[in-house]
N, C-alpha and C. Protein backbone atom coordinates (compact mmCIF):
# COMPACT_ATOMS: atom_id res chain seq x y z
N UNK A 1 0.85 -1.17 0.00
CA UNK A 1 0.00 0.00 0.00
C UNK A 1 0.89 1.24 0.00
N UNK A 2 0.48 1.72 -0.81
CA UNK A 2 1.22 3.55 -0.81
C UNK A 2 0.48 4.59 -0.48
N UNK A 3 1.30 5.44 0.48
CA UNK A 3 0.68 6.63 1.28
C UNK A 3 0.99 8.07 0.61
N UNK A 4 -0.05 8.78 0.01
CA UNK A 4 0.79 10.09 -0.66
C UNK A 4 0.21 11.18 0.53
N UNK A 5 1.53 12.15 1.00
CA UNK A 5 1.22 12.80 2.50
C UNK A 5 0.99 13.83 1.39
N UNK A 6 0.30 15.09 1.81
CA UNK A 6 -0.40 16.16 1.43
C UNK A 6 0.44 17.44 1.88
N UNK A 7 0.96 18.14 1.95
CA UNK A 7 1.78 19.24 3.40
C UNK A 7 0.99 20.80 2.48
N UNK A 8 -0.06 20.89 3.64
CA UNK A 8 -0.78 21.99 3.32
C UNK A 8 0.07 23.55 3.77
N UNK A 9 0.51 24.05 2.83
CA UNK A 9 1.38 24.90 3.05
C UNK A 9 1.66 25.93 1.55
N UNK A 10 1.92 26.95 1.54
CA UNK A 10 1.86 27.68 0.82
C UNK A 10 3.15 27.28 -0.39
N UNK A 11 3.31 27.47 -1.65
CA UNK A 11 4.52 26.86 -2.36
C UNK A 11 5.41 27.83 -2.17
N UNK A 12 5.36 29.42 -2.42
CA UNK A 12 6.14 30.39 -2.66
C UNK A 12 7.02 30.64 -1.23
N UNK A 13 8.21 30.56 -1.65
CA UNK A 13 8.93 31.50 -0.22
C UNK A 13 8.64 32.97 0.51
N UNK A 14 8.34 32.59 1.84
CA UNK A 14 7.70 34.47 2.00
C UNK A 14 9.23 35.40 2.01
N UNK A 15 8.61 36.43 1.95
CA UNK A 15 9.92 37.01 2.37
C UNK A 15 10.18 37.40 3.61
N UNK A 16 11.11 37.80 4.22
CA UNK A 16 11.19 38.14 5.45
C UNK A 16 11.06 39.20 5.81
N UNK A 17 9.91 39.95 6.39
CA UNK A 17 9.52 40.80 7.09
C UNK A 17 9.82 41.43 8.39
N UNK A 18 10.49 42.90 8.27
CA UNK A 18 10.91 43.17 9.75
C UNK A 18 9.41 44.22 10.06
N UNK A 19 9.14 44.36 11.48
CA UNK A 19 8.35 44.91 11.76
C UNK A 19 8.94 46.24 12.21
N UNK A 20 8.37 47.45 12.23
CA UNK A 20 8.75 48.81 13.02
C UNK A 20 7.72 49.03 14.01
N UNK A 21 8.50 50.00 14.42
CA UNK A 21 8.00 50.00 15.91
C UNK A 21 6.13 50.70 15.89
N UNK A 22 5.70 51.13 16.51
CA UNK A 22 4.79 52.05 16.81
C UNK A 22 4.44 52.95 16.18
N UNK A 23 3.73 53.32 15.85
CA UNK A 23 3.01 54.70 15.33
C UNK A 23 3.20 55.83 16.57
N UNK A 24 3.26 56.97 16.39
CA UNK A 24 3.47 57.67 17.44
C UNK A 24 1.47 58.26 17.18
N UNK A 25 1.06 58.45 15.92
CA UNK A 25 0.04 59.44 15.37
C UNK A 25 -0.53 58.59 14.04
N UNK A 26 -1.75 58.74 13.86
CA UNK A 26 -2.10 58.43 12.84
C UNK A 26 -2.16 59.30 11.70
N UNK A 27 -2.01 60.74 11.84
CA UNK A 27 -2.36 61.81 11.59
C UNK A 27 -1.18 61.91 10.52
N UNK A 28 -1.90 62.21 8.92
CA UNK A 28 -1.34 62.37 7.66
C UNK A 28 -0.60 61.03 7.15
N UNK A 29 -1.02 60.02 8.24
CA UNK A 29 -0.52 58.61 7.53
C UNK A 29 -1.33 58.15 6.46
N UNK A 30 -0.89 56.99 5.83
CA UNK A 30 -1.61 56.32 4.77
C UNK A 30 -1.76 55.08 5.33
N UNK A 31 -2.55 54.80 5.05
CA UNK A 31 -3.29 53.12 5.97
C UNK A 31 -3.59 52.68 4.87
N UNK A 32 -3.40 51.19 4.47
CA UNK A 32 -3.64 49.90 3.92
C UNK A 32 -5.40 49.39 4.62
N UNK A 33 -5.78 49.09 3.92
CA UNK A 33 -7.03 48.16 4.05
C UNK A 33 -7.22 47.16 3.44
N UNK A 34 -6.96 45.85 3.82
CA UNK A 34 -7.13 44.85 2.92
C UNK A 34 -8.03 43.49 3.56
N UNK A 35 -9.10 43.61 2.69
CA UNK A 35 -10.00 42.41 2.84
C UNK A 35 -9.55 41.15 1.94
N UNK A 36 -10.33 40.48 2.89
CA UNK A 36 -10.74 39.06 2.15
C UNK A 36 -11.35 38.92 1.21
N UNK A 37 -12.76 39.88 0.77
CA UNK A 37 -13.29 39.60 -0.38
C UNK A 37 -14.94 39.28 0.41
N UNK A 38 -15.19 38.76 1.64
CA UNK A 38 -16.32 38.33 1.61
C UNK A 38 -16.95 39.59 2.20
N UNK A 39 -18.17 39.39 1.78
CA UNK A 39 -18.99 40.41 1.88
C UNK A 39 -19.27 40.99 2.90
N UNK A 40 -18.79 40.52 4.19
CA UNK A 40 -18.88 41.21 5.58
C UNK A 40 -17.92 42.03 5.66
N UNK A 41 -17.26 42.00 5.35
CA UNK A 41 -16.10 43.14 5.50
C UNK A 41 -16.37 44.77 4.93
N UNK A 42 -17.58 44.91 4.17
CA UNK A 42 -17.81 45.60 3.11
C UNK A 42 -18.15 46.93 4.33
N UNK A 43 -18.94 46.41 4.64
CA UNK A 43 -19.95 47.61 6.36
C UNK A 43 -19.19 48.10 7.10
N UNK A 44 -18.43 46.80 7.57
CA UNK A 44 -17.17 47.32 8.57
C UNK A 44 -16.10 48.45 8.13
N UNK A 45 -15.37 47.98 7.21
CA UNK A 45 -14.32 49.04 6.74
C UNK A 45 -14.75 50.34 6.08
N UNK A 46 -15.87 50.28 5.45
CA UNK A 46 -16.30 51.75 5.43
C UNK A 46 -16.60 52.45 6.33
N UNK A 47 -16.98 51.96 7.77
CA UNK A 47 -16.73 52.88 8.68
C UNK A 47 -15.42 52.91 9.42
N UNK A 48 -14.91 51.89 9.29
CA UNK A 48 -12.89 51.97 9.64
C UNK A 48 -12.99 53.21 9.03
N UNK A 49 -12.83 53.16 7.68
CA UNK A 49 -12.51 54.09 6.54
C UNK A 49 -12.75 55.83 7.25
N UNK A 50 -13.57 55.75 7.15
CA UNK A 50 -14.71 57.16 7.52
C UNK A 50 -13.85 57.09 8.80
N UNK A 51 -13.90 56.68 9.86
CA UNK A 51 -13.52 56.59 11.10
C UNK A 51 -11.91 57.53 11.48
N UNK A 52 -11.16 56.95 10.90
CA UNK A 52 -9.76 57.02 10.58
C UNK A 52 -9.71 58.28 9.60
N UNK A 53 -10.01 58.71 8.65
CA UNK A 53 -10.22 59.82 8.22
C UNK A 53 -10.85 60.97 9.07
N UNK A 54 -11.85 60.74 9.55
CA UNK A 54 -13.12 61.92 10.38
C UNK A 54 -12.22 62.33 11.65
N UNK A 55 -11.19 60.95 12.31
CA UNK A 55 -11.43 61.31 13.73
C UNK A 55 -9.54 60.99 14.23
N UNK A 56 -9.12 60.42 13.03
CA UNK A 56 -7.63 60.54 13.16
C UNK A 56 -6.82 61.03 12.16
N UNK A 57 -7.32 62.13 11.32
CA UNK A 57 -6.56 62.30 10.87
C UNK A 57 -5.68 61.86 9.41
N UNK A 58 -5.96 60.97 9.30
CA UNK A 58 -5.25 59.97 8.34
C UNK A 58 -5.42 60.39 6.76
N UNK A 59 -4.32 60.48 6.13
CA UNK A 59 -4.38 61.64 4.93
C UNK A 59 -4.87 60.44 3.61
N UNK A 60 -4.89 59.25 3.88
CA UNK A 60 -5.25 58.01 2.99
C UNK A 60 -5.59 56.60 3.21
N UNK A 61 -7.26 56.20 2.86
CA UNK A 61 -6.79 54.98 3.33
C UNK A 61 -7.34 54.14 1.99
N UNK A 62 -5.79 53.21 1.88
CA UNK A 62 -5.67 52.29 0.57
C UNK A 62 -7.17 51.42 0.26
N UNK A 63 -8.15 50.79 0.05
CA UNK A 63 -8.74 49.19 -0.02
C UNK A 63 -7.99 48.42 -1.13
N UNK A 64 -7.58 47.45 -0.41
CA UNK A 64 -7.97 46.53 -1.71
C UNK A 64 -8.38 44.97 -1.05
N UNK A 65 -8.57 44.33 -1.87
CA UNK A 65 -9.19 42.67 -2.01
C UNK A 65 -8.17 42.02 -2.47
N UNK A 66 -8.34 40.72 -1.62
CA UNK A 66 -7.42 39.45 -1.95
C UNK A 66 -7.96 38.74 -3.23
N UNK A 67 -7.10 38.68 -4.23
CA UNK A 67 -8.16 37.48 -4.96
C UNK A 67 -8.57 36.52 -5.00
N UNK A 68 -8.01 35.65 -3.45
CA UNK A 68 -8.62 34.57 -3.08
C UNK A 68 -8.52 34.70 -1.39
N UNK A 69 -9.85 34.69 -0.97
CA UNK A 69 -10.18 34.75 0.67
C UNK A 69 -9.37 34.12 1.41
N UNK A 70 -8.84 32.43 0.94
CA UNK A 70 -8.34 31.52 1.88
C UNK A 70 -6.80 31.62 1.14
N UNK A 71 -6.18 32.18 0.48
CA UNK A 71 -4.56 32.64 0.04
C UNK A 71 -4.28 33.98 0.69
N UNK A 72 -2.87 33.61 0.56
CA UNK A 72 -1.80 34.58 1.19
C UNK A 72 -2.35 35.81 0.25
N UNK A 73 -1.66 37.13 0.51
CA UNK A 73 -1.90 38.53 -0.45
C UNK A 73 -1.11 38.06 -0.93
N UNK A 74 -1.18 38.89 -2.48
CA UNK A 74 -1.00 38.78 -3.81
C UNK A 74 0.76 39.35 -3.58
N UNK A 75 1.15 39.34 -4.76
CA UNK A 75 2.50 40.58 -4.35
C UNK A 75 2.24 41.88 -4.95
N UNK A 76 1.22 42.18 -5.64
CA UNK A 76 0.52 43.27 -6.05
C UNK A 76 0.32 44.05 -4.98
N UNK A 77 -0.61 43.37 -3.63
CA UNK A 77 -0.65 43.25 -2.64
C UNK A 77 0.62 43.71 -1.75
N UNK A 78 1.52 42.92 -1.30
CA UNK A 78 2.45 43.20 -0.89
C UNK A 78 3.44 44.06 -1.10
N UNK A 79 3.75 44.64 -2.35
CA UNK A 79 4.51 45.65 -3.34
C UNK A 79 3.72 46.86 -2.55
N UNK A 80 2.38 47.15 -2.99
CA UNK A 80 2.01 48.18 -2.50
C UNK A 80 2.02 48.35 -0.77
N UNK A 81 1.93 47.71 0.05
CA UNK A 81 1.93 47.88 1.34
C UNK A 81 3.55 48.38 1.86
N UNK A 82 4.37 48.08 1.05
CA UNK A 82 5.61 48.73 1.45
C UNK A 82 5.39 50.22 1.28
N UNK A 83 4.38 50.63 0.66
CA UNK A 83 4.25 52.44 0.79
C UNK A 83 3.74 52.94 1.90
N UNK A 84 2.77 51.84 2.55
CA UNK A 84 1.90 52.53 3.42
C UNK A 84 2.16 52.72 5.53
N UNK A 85 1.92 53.65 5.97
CA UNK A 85 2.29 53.32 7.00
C UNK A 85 2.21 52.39 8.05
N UNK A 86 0.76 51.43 8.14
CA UNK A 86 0.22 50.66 8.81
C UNK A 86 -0.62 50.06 7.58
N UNK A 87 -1.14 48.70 8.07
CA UNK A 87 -1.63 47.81 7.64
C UNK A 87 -2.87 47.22 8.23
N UNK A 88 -4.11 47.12 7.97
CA UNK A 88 -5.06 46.59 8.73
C UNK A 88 -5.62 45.34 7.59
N UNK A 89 -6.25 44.04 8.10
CA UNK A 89 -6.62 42.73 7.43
C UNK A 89 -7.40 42.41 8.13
N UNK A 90 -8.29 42.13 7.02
CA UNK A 90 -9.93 41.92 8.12
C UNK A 90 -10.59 40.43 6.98
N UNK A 91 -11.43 39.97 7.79
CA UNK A 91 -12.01 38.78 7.54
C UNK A 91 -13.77 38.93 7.75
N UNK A 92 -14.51 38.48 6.71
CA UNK A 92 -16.16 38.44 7.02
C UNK A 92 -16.52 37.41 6.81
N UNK A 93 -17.25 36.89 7.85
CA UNK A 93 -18.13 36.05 7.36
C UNK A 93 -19.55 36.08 7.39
């Protein structure tokens, strides 16, 4: 009998990511928004959106969508988040 093992795991190498420290201010930053795609997320982040604009300040905030809910971001994805100051990732179900 032959066993074929499965190893659920992404193929691509990530890259290695350093984190920075803290935000001191949100104020004239650019914020990332990136959903999953499912439709709960849609309500929520428009008031993130509005929120973060109205009440901190924040001179931009990015959206975009994964093109697949249950995959890693794209590098489309990732390329652009190196511009932005913070990053927020949200999930709906």
């Amino acid at each position: 009998m032959t066993f074929e093992v499965l190893v659920p795991t992404y193929d691509d190498a990530a890259k290695t990511l350093e984190t920075t420290g803290r935000l001191s201010t949100l104020e004239g930053t650019t914020i990332g928004i990136v959903s999953n795609g499912k439709m709960g997320t849609v309500d929520f982040f428009d008031a993130m959106e509005r929120t973060l604009l109205d009440d901190y300040g924040v001179a931009e905030v990015v959206r975009t969508t994964k093109g697949n809910y249950s995959a890693p971001a794209g590098p489309d994805i990732v390329n652009a988040a190196e511009r932005w100051h913070a990053l927020i990732a949200g999930i709906g179900d």
